[in-house]
Protein backbone atom coordinates (compact mmCIF):
# COMPACT_ATOMS: atom_id res chain seq x y z
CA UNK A 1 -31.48 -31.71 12.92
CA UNK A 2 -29.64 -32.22 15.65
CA UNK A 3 -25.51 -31.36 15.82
CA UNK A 4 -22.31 -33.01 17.60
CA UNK A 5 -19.06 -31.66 16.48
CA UNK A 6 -16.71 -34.42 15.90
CA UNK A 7 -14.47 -35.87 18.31
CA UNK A 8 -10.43 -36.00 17.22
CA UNK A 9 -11.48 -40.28 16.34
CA UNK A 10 -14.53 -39.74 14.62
CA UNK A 11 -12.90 -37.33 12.69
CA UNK A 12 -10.02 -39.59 11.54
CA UNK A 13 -12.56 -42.10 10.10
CA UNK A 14 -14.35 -39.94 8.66
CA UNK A 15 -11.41 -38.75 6.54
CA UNK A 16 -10.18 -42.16 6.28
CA UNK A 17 -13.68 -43.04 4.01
CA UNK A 18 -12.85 -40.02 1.46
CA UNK A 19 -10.57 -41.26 -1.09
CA UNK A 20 -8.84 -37.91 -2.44
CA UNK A 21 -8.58 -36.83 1.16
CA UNK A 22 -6.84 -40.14 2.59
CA UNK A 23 -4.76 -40.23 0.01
CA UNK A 24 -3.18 -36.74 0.70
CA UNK A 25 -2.91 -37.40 4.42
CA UNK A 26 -1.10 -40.98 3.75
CA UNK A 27 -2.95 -44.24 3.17
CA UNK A 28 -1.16 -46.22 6.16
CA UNK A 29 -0.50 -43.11 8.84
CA UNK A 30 -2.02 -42.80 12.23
CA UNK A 31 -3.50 -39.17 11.77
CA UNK A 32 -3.45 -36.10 14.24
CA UNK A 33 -6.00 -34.15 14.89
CA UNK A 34 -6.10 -30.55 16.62
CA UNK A 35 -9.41 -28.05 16.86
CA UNK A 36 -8.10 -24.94 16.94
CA UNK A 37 -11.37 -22.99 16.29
CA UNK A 38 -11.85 -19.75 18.22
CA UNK A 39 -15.38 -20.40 19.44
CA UNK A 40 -17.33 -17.32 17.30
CA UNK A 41 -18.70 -19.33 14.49
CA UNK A 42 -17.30 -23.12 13.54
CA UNK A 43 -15.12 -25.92 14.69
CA UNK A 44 -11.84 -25.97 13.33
CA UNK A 45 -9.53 -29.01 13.06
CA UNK A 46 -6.05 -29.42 11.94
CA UNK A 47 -5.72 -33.30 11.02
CA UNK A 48 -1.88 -34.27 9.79
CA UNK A 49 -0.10 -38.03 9.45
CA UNK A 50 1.52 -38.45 12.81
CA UNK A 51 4.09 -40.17 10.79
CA UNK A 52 5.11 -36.73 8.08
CA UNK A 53 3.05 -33.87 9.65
CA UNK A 54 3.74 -32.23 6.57
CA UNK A 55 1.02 -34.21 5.23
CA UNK A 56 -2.16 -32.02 6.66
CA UNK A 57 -5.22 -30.99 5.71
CA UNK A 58 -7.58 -27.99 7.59
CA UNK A 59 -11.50 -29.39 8.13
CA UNK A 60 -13.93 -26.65 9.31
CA UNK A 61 -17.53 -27.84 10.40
CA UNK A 62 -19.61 -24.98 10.43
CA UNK A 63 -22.26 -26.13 13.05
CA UNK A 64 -26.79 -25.21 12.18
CA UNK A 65 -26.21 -22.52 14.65
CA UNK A 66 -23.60 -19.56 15.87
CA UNK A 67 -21.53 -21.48 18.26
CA UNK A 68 -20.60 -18.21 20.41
CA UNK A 69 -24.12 -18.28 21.73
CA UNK A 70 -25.53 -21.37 20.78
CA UNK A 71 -28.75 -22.67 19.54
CA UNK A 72 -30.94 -20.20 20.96
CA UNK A 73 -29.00 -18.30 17.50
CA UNK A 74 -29.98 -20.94 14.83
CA UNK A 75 -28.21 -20.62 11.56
CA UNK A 76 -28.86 -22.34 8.15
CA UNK A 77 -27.20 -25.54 7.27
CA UNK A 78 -26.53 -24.12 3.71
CA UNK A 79 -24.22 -21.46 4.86
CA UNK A 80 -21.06 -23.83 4.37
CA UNK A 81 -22.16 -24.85 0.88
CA UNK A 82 -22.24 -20.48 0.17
CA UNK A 83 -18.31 -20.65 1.61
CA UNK A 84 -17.55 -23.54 -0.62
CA UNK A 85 -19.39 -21.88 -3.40
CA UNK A 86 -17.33 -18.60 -2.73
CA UNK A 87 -13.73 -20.23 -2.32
CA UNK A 88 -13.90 -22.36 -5.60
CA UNK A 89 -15.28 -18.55 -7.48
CA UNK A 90 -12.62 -17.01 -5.80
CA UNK A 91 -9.93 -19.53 -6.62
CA UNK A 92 -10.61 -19.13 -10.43
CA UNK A 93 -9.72 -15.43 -9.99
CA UNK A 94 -7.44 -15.75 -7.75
CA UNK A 95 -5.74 -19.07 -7.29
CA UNK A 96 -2.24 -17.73 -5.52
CA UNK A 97 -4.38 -15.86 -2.73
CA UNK A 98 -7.54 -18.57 -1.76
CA UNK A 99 -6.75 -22.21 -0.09
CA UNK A 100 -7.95 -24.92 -2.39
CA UNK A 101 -10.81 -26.99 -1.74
CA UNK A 102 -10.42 -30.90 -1.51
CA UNK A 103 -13.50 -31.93 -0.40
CA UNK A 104 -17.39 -31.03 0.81
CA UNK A 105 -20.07 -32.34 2.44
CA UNK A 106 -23.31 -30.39 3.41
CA UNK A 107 -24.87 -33.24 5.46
CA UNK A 108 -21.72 -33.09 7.68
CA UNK A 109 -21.82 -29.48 7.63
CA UNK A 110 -18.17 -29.44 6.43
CA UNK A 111 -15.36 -28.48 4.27
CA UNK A 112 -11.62 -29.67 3.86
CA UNK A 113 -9.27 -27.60 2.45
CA UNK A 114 -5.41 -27.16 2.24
CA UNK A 115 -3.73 -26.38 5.05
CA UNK A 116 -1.47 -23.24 5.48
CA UNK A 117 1.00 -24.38 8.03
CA UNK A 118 4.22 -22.09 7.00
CA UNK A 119 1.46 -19.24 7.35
CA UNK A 120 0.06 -17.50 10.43
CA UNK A 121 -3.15 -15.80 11.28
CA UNK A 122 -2.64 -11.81 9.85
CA UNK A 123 -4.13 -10.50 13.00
CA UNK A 124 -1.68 -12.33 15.07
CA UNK A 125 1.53 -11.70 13.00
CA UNK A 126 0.55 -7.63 13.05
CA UNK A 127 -0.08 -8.09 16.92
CA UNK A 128 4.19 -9.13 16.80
CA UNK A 129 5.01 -6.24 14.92
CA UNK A 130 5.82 -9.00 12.06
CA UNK A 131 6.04 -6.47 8.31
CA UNK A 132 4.58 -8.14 5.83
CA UNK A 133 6.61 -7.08 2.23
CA UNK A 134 4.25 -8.37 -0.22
CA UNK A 135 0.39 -7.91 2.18
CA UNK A 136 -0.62 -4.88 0.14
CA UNK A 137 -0.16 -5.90 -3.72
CA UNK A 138 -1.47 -9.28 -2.59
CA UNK A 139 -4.48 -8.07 -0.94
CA UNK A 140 -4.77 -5.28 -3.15
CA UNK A 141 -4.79 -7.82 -6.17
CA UNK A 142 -7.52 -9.86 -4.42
CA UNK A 143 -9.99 -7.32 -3.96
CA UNK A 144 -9.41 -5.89 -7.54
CA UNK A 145 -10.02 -9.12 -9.28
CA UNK A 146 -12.97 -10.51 -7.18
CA UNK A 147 -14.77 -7.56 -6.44
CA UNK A 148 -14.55 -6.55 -10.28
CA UNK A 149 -15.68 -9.68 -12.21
CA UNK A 150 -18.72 -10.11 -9.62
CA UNK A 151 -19.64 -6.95 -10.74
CA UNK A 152 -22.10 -5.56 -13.85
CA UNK A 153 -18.61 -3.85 -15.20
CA UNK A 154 -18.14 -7.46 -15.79
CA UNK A 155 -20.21 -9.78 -16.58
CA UNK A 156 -23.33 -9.19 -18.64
CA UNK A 157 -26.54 -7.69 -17.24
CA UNK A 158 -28.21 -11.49 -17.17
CA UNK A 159 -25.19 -13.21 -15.86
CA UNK A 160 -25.01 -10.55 -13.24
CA UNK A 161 -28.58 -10.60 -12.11
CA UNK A 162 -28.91 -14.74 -12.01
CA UNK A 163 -25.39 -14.60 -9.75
CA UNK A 164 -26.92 -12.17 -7.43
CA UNK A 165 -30.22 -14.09 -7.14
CA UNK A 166 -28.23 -16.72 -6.36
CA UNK A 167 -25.89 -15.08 -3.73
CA UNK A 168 -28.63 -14.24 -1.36
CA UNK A 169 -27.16 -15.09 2.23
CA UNK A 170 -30.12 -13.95 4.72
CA UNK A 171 -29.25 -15.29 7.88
CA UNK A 172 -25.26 -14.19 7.96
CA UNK A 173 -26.11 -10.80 6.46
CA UNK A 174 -28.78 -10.43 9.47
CA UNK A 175 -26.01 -11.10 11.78
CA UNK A 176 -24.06 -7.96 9.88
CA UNK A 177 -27.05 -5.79 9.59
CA UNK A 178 -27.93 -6.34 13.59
CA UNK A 179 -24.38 -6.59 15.24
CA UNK A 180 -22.28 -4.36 12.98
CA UNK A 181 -24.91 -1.88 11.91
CA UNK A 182 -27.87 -1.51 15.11
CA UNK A 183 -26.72 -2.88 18.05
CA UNK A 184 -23.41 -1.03 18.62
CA UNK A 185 -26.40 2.51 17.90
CA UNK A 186 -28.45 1.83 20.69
CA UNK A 187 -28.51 0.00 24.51
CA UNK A 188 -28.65 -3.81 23.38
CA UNK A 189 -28.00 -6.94 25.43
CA UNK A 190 -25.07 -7.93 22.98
CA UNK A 191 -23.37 -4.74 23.21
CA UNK A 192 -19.98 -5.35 25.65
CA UNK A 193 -18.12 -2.47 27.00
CA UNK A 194 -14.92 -2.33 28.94
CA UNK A 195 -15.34 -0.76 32.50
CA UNK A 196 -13.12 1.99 31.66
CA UNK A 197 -14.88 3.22 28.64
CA UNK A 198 -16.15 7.09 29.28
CA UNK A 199 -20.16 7.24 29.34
CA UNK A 200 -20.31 10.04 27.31
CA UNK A 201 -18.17 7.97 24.61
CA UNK A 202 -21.03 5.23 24.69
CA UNK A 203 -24.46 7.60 25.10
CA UNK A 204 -22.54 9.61 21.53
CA UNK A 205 -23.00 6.50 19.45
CA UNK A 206 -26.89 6.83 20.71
CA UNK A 207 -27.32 10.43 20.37
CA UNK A 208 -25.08 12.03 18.09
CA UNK A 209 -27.83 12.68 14.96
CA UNK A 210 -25.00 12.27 12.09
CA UNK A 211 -23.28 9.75 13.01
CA UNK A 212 -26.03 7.51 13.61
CA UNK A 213 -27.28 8.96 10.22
CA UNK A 214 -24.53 8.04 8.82
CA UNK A 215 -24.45 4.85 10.05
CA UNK A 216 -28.06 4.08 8.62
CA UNK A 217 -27.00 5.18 5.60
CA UNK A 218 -24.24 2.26 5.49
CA UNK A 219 -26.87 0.58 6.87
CA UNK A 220 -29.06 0.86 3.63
CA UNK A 221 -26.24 0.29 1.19
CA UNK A 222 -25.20 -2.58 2.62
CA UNK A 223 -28.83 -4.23 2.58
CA UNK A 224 -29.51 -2.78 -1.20
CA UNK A 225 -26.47 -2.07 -3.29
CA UNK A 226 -25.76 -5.40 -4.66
CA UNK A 227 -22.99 -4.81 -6.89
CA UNK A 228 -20.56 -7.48 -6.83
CA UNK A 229 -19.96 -11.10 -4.62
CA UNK A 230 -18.24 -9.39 -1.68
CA UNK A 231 -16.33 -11.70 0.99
CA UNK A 232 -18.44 -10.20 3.78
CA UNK A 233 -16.02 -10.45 6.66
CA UNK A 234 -12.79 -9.45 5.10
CA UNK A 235 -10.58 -8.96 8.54
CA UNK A 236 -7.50 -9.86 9.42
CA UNK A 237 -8.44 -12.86 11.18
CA UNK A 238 -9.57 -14.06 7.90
CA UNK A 239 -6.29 -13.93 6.31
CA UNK A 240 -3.46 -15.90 6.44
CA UNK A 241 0.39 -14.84 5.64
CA UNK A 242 4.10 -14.98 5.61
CA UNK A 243 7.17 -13.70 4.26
CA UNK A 244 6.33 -14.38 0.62
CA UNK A 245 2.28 -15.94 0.39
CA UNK A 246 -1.05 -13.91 1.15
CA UNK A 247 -4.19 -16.37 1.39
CA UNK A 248 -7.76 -15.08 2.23
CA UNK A 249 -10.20 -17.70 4.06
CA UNK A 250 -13.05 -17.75 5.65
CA UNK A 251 -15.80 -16.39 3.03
CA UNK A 252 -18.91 -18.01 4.25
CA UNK A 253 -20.74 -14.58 5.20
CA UNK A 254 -20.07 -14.08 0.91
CA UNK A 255 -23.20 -12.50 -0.80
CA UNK A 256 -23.64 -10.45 -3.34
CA UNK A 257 -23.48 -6.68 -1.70
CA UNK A 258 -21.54 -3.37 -2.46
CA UNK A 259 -18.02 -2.98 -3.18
CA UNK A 260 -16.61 -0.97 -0.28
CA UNK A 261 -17.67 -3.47 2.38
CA UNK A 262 -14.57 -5.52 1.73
CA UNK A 263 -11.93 -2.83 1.04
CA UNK A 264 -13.42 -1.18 4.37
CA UNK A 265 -13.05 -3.92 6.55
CA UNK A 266 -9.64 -4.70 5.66
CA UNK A 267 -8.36 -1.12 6.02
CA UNK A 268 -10.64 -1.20 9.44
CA UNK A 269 -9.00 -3.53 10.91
CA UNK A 270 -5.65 -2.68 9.85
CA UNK A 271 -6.66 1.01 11.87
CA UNK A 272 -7.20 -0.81 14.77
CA UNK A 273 -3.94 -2.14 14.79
CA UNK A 274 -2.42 0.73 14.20
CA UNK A 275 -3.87 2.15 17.36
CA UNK A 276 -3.42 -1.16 19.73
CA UNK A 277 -0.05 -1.39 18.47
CA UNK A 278 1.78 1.25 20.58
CA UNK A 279 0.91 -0.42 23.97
CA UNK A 280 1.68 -4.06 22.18
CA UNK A 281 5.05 -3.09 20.98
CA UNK A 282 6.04 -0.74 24.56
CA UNK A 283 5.22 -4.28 26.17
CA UNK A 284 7.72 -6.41 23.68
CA UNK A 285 10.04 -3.61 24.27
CA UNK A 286 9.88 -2.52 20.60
CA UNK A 287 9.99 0.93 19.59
CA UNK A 288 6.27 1.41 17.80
CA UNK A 289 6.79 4.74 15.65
CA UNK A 290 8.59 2.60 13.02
CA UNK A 291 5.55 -0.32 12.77
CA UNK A 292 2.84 2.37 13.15
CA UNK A 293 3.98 4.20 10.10
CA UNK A 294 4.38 0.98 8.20
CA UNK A 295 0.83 0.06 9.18
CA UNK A 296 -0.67 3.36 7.59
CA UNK A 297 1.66 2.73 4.78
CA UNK A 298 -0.06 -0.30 4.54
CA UNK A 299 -3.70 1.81 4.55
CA UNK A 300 -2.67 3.78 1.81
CA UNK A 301 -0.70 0.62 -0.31
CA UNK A 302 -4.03 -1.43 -0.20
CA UNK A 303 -6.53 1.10 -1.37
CA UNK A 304 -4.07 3.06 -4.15
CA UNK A 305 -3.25 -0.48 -5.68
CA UNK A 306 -6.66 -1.96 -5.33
CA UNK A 307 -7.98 1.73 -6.94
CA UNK A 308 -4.98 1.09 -10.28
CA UNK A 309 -5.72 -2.34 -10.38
CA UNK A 310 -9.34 -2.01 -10.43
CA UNK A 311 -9.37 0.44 -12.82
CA UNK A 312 -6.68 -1.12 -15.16
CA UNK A 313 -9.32 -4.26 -15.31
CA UNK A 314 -11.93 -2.19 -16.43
CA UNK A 315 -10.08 -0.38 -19.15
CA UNK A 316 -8.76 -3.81 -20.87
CA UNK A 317 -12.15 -5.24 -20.16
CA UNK A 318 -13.98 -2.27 -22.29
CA UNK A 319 -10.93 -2.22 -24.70
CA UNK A 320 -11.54 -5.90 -25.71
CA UNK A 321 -15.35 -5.20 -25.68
CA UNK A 322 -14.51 -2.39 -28.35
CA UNK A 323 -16.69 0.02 -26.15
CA UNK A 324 -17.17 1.75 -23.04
CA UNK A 325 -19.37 0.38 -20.32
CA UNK A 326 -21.50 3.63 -20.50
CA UNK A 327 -21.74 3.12 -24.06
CA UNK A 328 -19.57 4.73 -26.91
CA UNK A 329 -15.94 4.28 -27.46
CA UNK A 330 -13.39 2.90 -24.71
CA UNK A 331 -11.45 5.91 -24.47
CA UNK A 332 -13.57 8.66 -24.49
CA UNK A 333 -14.02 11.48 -21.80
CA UNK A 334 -17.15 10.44 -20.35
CA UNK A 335 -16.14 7.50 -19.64
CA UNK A 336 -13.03 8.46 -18.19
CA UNK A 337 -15.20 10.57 -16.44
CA UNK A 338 -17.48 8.15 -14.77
CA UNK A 339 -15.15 5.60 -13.87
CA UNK A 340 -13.47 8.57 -12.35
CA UNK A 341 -16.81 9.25 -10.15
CA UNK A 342 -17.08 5.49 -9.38
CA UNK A 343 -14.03 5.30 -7.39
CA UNK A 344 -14.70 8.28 -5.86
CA UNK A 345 -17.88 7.15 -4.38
CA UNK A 346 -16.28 3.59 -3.87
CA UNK A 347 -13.67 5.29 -1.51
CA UNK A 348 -16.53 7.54 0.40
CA UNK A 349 -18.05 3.96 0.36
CA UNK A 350 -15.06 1.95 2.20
CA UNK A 351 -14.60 4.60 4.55
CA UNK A 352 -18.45 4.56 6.08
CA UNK A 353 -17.94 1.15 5.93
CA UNK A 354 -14.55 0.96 7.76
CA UNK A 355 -16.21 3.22 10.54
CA UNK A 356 -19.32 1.09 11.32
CA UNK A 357 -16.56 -1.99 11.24
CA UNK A 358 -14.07 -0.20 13.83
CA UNK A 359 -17.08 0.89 16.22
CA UNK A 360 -18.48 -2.69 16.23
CA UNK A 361 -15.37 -4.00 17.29
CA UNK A 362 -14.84 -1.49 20.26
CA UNK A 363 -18.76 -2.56 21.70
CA UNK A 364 -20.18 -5.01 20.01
CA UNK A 365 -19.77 -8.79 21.26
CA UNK A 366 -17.22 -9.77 18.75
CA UNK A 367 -13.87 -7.69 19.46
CA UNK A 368 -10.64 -7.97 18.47
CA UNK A 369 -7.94 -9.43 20.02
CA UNK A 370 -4.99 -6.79 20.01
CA UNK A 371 -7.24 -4.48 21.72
CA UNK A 372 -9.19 -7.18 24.32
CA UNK A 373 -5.35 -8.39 25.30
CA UNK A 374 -4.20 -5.13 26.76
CA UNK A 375 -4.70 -6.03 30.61
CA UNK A 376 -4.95 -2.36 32.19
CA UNK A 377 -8.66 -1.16 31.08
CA UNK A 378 -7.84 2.41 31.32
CA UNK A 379 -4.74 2.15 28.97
CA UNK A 380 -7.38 -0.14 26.47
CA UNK A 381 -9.89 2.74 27.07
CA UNK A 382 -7.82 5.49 25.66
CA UNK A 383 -7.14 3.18 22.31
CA UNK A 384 -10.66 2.25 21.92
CA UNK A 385 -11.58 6.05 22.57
CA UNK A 386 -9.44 7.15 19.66
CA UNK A 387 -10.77 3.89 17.46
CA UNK A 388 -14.39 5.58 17.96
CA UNK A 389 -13.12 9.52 17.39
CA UNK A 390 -11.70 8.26 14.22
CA UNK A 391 -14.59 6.03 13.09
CA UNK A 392 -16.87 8.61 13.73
CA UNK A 393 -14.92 10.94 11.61
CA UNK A 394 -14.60 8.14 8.65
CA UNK A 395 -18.72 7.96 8.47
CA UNK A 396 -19.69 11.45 8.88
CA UNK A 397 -16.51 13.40 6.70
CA UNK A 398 -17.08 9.77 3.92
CA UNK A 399 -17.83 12.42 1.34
CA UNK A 400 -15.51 14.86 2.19
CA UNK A 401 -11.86 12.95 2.59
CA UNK A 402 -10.95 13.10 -0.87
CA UNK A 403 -7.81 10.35 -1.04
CA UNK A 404 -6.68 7.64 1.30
CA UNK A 405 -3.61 10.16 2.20
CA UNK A 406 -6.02 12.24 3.73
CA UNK A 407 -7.79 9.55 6.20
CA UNK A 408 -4.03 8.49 7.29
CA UNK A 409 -3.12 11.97 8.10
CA UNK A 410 -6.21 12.49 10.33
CA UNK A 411 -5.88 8.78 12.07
CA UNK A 412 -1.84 10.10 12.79
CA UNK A 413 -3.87 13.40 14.03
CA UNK A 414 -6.00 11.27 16.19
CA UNK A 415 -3.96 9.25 17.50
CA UNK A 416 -1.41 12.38 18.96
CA UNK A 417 -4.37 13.83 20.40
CA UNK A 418 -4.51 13.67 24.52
CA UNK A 419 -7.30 11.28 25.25
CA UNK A 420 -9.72 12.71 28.32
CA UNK A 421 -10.92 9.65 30.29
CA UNK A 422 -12.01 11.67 33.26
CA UNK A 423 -15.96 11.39 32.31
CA UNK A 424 -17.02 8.47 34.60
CA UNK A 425 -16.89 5.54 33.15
CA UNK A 426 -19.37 2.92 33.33
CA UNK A 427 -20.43 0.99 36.48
């Protein structure tokens, strides 16, 4: 079928015909509209009465195909109808921390939600050096409460297995599987480097035997272990904040996959901030120590409150159930026991997965921002040199960093280490 985003006028009627919609914006106000996508994935329009712009609603049209290449990469029509699916899911569990969801329509390929205009894009705001006071209990509290009652800890083994059958999300999880898990691994025609990046920096991720072990090992939990509806791209351009109000968007790569996809992309991203930020805040003419530290305080916040919180829903849950999910009473040993194991493996989990996330973002074609804004490429090359030394270290020592306080430590360690760019870079 063929696809024209909307123009600003043809938006405005559009809106105009949807009752619950119009009547939000203002019956009788000439209405503004704005796209203000960032050209990866969908069109994104702000639309407000010209008359009280506090009046506003966000559309996003999510186009048959990924708009940063174009049609040559088709993708299915349904995908916005899996967002939709996700946000409304999400807002029963979490109502203070997902936008709600006025109106959808798959034949338009779109969605209108509410608009977050006192908030800002996360990404952005930690780009500022902007400290967030409430990020980590409110992120923290989002990940424990969707990732748990997706899960079999949860709902009942039938309720679990008919969600997951449902959740299925092929063509957005190939996109994962390809450009987060393969292409960064070997010499692909997507892969973009900077100029300055050492050689021998880009030939390890194709020939060092445990990390690209590792990586296929991420590889195969991410494509098997379907334990719970995960977001799917849980960055920090896929949050929105301020002061006082945490909101997560964006879920249409949702499906149902394993646990420490989502709690590993978040604490990726917030590592590659941490290492950007120095040359961001030497340029504002901010002292960086002070934000860095919060920023790993930040690492250690999310996944120690996500870990209590997740673990203080699954002890109610079993103590209403009279039982323990293993079987036997709530509060015996064993169980105690294996939930103890679970978390352990769901930490070695978010840390492989944080890994393949940071390396993606340092070659792949999608990059971050706070890293692709620092102008002098040998400066950007010795951040995106430590992002990979520390990545590399999250996949292949997964198993063998015990607590979040010990990954922090070593990304401090990493970052104070003197960064040799005198291999020759690429030509």
């Amino acid at each position: 079928m063929h696809f024209e985003a909307f123009s600003s006028s043809e938006l405005a009627e559009y809106l105009r015909g949807i009752p619950a919609v119009n009547a939000r914006l203002g019956d009788d106000s000439e209405l503004q509209v704005v796209e203000v996508g960032d050209g990866n994935l969908n069109y994104v329009y702000f639309v407000s009465s010209v008359r009280d712009p506090r009046r506003s609603v966000v559309v996003k049209q999510a186009p048959p195909f990924l708009r940063l290449v174009g049609e040559a990469w088709p993708l299915p029509r349904e995908r916005m109808e899996r967002e939709v699916a996700a946000l409304r899911r999400y807002g029963t569990l979490c109502p203070q921390h997902v936008p709600s969801v006025y109106h959808a329509d798959s034949e338009k390929y779109l969605i209108v939600m509410q608009r977050l205009a006192s908030h800002r894009v996360l990404r952005q705001g930690l780009t500022e050096g902007i400290v967030y006071p409430h990020l980590a209990d409110h992120i923290s509290t989002f990940l424990a409460r969707t990732l748990f009652h997706g899960s079999d800890l949860y709902l009942s083994p039938e309720a679990k297995k008919a969600a997951a059958s449902g959740g299925i999300n092929t063509e957005l999880c190939r996109i994962t599987e390809d450009l987060v898990f393969t292409y960064p691994f070997e010499d692909h025609a997507s892969n973009v480097y900077n100029a300055a990046l050492p050689a021998a920096a880009i030939e390890r991720l194709r020939t060092n035997q445990p990390l690209r072990r590792a990586a296929a090992e991420m590889k195969w939990a991410f494509m098997n272990h379907a334990e719970t509806l995960v977001h799917g791209d849980l960055h920090t351009g896929s949050i929105m904040a301020n002061e006082h109000e945490t909101y997560v968007i964006d879920p249409e790569f949702a499906f149902y996959g394993p646990m420490g996809f989502d709690t590993g992309a978040f604490i990726a991203n917030l590592l590659l901030a941490y290492y950007s930020l120095d040359w961001h805040d030497r340029m504002a003419g901010r002292e960086p120590i002070a934000f860095q530290r919060w920023l790993l305080e930040q690492v250690e916040a999310v996944w120690n409150g996500f870990a209590q919180k997740f673990a203080q829903l699954w002890r109610m849950h079993e103590r209403e159930a009279g039982r323990a999910w293993i079987g036997g009473p709530a509060d015996s040993c064993a169980a105690d026991a294996f939930r103890e194991e679970f978390m352990r493996r769901l930490l070695a989990d978010t840390l492989g997965f944080a890994g393949c996330k940071m390396i993606r973002r340092i070659v792949g074609m999608a990059k971050v921002a706070e890293i692709t804004t620092i102008k002098d490429e040998a400066v950007r090359a010795s951040v995106e040199v430590r992002c990979l030394r520390l990545a590399e270290a999250l996949l292949v020592q997964r198993g063998e960093l015990a607590s979040i306080e010990a990954v922090t430590a070593l990304a401090a360690q990493v970052l104070a280490q003197t960064v040799d760019l005198c291999a020759s870079p690429r030509n």
